[in-house]
PDB file of N, CA and C in Angstrom:
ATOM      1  N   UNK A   1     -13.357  10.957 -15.075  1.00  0.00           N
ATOM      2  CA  UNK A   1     -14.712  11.128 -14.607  1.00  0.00           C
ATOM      3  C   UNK A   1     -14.737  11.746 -13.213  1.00  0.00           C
ATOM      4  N   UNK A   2     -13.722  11.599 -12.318  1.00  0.00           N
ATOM      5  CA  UNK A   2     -13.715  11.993 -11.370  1.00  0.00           C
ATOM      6  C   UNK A   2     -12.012  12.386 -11.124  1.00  0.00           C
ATOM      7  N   UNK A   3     -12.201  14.118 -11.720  1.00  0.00           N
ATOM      8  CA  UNK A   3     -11.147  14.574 -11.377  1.00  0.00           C
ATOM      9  C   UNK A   3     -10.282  15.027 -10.292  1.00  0.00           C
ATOM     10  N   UNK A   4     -11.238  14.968  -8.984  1.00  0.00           N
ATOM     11  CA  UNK A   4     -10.703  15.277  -7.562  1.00  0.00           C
ATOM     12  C   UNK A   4     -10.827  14.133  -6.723  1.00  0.00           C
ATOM     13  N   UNK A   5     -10.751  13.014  -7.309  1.00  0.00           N
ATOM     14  CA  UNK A   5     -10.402  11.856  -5.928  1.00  0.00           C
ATOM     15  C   UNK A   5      -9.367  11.938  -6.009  1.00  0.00           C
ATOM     16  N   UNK A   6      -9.218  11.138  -5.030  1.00  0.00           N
ATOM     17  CA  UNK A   6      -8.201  10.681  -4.229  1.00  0.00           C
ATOM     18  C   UNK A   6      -7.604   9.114  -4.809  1.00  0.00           C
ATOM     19  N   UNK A   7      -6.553   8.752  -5.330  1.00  0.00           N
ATOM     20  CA  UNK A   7      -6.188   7.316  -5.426  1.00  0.00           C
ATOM     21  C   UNK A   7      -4.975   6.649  -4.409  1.00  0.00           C
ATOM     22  N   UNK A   8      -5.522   5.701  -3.879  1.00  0.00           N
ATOM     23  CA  UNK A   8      -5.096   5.293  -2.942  1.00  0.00           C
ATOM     24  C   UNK A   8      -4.586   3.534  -3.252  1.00  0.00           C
ATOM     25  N   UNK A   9      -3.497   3.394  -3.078  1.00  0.00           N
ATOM     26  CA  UNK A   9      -2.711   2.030  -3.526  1.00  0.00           C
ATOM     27  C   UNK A   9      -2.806   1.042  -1.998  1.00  0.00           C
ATOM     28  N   UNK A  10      -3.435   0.030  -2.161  1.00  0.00           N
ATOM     29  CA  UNK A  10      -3.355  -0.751  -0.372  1.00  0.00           C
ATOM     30  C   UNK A  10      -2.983  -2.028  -0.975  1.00  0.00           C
ATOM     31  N   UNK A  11      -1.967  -2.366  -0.152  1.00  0.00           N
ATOM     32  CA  UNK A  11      -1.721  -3.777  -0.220  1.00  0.00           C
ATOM     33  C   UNK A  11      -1.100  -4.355   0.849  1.00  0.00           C
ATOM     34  N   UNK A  12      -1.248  -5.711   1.661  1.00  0.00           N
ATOM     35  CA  UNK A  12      -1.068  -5.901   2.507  1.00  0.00           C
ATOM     36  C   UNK A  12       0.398  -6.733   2.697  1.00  0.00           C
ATOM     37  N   UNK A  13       1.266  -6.374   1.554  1.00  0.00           N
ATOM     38  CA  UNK A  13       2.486  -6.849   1.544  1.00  0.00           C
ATOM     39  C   UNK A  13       3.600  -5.591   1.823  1.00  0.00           C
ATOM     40  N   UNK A  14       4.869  -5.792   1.700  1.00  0.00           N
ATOM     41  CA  UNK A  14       5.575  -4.816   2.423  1.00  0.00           C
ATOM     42  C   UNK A  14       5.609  -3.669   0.901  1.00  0.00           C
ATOM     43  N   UNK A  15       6.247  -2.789   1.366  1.00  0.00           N
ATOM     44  CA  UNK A  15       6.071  -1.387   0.395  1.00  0.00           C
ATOM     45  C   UNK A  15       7.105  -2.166  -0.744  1.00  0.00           C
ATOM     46  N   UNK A  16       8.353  -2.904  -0.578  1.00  0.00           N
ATOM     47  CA  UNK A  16       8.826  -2.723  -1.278  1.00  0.00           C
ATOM     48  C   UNK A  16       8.837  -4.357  -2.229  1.00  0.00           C
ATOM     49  N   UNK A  17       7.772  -5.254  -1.926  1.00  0.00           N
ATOM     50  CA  UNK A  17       7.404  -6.303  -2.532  1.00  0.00           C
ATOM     51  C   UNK A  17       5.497  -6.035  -3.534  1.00  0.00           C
ATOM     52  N   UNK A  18       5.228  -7.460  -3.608  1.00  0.00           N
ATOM     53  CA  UNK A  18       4.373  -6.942  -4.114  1.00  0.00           C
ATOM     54  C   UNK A  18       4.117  -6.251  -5.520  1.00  0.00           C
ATOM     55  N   UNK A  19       2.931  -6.024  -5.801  1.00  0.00           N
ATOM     56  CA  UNK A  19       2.676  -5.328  -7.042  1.00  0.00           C
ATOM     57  C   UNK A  19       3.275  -3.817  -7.154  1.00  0.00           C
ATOM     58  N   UNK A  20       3.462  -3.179  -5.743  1.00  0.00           N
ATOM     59  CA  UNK A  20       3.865  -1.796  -5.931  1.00  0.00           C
ATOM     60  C   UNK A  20       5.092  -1.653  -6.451  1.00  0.00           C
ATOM     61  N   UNK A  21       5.976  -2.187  -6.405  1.00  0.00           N
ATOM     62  CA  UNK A  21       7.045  -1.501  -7.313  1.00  0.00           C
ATOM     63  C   UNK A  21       7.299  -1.763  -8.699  1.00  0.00           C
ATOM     64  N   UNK A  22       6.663  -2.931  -9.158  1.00  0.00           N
ATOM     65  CA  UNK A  22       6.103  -2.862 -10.777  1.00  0.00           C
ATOM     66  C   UNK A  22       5.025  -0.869 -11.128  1.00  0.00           C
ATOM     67  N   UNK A  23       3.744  -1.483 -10.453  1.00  0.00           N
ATOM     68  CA  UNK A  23       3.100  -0.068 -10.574  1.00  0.00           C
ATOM     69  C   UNK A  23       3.658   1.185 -10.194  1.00  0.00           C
ATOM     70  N   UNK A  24       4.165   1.483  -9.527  1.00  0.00           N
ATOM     71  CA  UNK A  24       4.975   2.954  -9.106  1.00  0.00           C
ATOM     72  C   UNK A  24       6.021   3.405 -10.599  1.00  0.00           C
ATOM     73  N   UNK A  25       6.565   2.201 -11.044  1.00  0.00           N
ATOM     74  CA  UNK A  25       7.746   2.417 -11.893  1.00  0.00           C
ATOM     75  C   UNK A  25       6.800   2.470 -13.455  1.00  0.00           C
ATOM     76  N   UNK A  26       5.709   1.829 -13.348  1.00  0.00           N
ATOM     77  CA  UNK A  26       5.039   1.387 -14.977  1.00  0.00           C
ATOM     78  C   UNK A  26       4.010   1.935 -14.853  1.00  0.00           C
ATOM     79  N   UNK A  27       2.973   2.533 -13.628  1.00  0.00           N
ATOM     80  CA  UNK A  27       1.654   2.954 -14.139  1.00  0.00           C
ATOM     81  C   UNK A  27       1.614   4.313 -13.568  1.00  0.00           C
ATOM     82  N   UNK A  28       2.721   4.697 -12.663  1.00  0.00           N
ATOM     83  CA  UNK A  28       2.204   6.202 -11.953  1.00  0.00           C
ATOM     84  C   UNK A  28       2.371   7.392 -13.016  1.00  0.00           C
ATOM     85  N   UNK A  29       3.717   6.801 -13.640  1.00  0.00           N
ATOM     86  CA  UNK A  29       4.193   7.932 -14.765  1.00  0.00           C
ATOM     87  C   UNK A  29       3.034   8.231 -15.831  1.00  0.00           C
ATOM     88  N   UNK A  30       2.070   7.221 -15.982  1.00  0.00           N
ATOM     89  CA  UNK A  30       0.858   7.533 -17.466  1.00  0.00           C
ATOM     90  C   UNK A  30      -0.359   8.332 -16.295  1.00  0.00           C
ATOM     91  N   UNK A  31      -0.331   8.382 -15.254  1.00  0.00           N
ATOM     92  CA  UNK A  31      -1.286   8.791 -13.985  1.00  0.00           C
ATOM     93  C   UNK A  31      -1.375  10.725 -14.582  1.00  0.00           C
ATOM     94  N   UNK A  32      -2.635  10.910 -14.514  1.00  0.00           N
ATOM     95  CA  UNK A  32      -2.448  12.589 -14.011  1.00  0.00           C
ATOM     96  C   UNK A  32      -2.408  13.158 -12.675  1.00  0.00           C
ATOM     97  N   UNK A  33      -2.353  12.165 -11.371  1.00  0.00           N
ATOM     98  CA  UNK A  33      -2.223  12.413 -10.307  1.00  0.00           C
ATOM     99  C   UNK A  33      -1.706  11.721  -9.140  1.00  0.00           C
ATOM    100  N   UNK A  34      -1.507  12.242  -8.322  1.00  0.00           N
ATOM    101  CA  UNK A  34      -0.574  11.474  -6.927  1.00  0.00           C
ATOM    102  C   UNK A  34      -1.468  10.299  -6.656  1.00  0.00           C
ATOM    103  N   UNK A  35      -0.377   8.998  -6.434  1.00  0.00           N
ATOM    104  CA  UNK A  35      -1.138   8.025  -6.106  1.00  0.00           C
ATOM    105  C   UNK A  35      -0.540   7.529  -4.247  1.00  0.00           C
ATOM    106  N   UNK A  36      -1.095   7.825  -3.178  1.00  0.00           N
ATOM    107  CA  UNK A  36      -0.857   7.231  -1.757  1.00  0.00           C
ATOM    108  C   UNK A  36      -0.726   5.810  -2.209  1.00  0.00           C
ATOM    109  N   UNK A  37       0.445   5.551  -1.209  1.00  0.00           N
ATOM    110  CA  UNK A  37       0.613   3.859  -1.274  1.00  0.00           C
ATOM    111  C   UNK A  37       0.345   3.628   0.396  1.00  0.00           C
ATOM    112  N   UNK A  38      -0.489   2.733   0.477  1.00  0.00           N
ATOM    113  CA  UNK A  38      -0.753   2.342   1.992  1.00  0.00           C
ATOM    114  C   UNK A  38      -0.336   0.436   2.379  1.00  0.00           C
ATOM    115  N   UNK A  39       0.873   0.619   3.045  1.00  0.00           N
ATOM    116  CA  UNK A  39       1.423  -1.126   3.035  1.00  0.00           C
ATOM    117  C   UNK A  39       1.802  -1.188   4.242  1.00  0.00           C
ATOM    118  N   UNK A  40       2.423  -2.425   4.644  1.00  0.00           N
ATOM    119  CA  UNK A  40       3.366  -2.835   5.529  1.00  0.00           C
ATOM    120  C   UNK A  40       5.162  -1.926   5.259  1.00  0.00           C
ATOM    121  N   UNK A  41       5.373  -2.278   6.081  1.00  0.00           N
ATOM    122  CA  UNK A  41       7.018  -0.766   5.686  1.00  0.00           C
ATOM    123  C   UNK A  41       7.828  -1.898   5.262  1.00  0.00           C
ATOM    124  N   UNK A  42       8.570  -0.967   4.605  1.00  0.00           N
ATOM    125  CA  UNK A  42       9.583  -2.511   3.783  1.00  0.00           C
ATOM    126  C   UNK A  42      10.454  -3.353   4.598  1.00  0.00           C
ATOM    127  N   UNK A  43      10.715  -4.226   3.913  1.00  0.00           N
ATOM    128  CA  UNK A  43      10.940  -5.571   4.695  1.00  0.00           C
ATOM    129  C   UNK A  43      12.355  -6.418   4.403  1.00  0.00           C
ATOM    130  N   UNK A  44      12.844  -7.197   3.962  1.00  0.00           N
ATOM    131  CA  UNK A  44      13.538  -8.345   3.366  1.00  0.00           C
ATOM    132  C   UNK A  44      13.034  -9.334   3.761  1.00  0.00           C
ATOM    133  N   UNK A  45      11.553  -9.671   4.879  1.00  0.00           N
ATOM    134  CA  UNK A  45      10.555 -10.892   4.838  1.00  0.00           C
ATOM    135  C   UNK A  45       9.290 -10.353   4.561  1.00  0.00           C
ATOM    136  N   UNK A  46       8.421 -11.414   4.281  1.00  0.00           N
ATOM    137  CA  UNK A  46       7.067 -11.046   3.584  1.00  0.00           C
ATOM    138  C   UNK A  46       6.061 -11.132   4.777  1.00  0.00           C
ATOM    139  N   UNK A  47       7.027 -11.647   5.878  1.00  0.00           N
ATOM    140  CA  UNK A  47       5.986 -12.393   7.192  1.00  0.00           C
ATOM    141  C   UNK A  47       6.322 -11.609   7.918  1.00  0.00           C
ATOM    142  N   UNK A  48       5.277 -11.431   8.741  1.00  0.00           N
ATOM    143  CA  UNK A  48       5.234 -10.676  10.231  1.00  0.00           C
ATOM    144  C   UNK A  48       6.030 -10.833  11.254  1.00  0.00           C
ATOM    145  N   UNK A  49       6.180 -12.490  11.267  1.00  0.00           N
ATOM    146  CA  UNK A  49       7.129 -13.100  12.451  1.00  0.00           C
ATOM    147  C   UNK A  49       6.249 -13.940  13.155  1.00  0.00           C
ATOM    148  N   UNK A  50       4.856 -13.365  13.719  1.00  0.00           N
ATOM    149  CA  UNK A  50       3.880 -13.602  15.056  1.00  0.00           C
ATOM    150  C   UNK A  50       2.598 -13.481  14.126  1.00  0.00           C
ATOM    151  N   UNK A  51       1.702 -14.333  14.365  1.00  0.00           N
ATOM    152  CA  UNK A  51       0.425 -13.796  14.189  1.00  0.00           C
ATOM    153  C   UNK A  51      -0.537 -12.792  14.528  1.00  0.00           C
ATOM    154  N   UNK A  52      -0.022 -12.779  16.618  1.00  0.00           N
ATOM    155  CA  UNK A  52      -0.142 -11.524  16.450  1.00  0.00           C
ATOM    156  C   UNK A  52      -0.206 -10.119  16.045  1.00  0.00           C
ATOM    157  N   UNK A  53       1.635  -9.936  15.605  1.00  0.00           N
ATOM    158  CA  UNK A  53       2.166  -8.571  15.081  1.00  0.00           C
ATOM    159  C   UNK A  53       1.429  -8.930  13.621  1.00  0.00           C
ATOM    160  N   UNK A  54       1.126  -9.740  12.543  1.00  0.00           N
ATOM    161  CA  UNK A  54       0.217  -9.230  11.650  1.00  0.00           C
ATOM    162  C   UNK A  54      -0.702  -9.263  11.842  1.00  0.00           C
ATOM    163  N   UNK A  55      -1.808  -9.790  12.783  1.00  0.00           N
ATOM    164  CA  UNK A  55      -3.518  -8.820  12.766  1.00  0.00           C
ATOM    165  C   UNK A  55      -3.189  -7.559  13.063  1.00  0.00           C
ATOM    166  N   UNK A  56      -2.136  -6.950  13.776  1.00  0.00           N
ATOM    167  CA  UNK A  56      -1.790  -5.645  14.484  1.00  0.00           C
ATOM    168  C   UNK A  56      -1.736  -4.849  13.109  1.00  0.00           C
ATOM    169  N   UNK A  57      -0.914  -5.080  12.284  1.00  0.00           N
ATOM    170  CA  UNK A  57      -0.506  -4.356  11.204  1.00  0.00           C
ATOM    171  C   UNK A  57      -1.456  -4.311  10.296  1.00  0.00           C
ATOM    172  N   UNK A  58      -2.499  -5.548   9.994  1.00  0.00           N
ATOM    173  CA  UNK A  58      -3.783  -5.781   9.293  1.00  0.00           C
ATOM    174  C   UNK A  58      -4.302  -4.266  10.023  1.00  0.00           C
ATOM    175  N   UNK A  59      -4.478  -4.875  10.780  1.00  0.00           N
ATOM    176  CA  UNK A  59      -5.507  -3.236  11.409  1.00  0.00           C
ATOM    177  C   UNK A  59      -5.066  -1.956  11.364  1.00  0.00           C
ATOM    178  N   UNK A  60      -3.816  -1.936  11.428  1.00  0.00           N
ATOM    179  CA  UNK A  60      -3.336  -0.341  10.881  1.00  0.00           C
ATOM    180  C   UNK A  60      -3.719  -0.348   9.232  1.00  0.00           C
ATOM    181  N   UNK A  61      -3.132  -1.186   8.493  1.00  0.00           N
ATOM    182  CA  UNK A  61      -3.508  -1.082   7.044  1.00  0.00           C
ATOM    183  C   UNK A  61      -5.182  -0.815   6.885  1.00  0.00           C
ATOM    184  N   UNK A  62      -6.070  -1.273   7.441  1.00  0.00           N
ATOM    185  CA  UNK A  62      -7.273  -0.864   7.082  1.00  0.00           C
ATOM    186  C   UNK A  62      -7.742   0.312   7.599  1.00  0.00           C
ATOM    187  N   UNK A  63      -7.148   0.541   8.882  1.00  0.00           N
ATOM    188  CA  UNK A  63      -7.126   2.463   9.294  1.00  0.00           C
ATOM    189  C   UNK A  63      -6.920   3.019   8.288  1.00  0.00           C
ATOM    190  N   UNK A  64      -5.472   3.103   8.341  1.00  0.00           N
ATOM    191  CA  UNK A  64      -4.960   3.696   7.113  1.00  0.00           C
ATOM    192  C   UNK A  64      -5.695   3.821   5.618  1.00  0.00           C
ATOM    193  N   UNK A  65      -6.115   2.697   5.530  1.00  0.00           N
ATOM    194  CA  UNK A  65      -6.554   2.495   3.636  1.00  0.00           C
ATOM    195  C   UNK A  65      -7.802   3.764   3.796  1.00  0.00           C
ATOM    196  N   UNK A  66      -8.885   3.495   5.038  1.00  0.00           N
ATOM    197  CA  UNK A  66     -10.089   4.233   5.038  1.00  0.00           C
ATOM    198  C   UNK A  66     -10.804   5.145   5.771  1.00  0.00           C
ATOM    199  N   UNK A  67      -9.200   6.162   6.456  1.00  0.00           N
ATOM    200  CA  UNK A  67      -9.189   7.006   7.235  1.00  0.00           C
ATOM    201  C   UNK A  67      -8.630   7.899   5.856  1.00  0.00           C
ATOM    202  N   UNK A  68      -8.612   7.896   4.684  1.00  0.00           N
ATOM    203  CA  UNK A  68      -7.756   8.968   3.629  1.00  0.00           C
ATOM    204  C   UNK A  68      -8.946   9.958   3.029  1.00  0.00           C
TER     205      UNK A  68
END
């Protein structure tokens, strides 16, 4: 229905946890188009560390998700 959007993947877990690497491997291939993934950068923890450093990263992720 809408052949020129844009699809955009956001999740606020790291790139390489999460639902995205199920979907990248199982739903991009049936896709007719590029899908942006917008996350935290990969990790081997799921946590920030600080509460700080994740509102910090919260707020880049929502730049990111709705600056595309």
């Amino acid at each position: 229905k809408y052949p020129d959007a844009q699809v955009c993947w956001v999740q606020d877990e790291p790139a390489n946890q999460g639902p995205w690497p199920f979907m990248a491997l199982n739903l991009l291939p049936q896709l007719d188009r590029e899908v942006t993934l917008v996350s935290r950068p990969a990790s081997a923890s799921t946590a920030a560390g600080s509460k700080a450093r994740h509102d910090q990263e919260a707020s880049v992720l929502l730049d990111q998700a709705f600056s595309r």
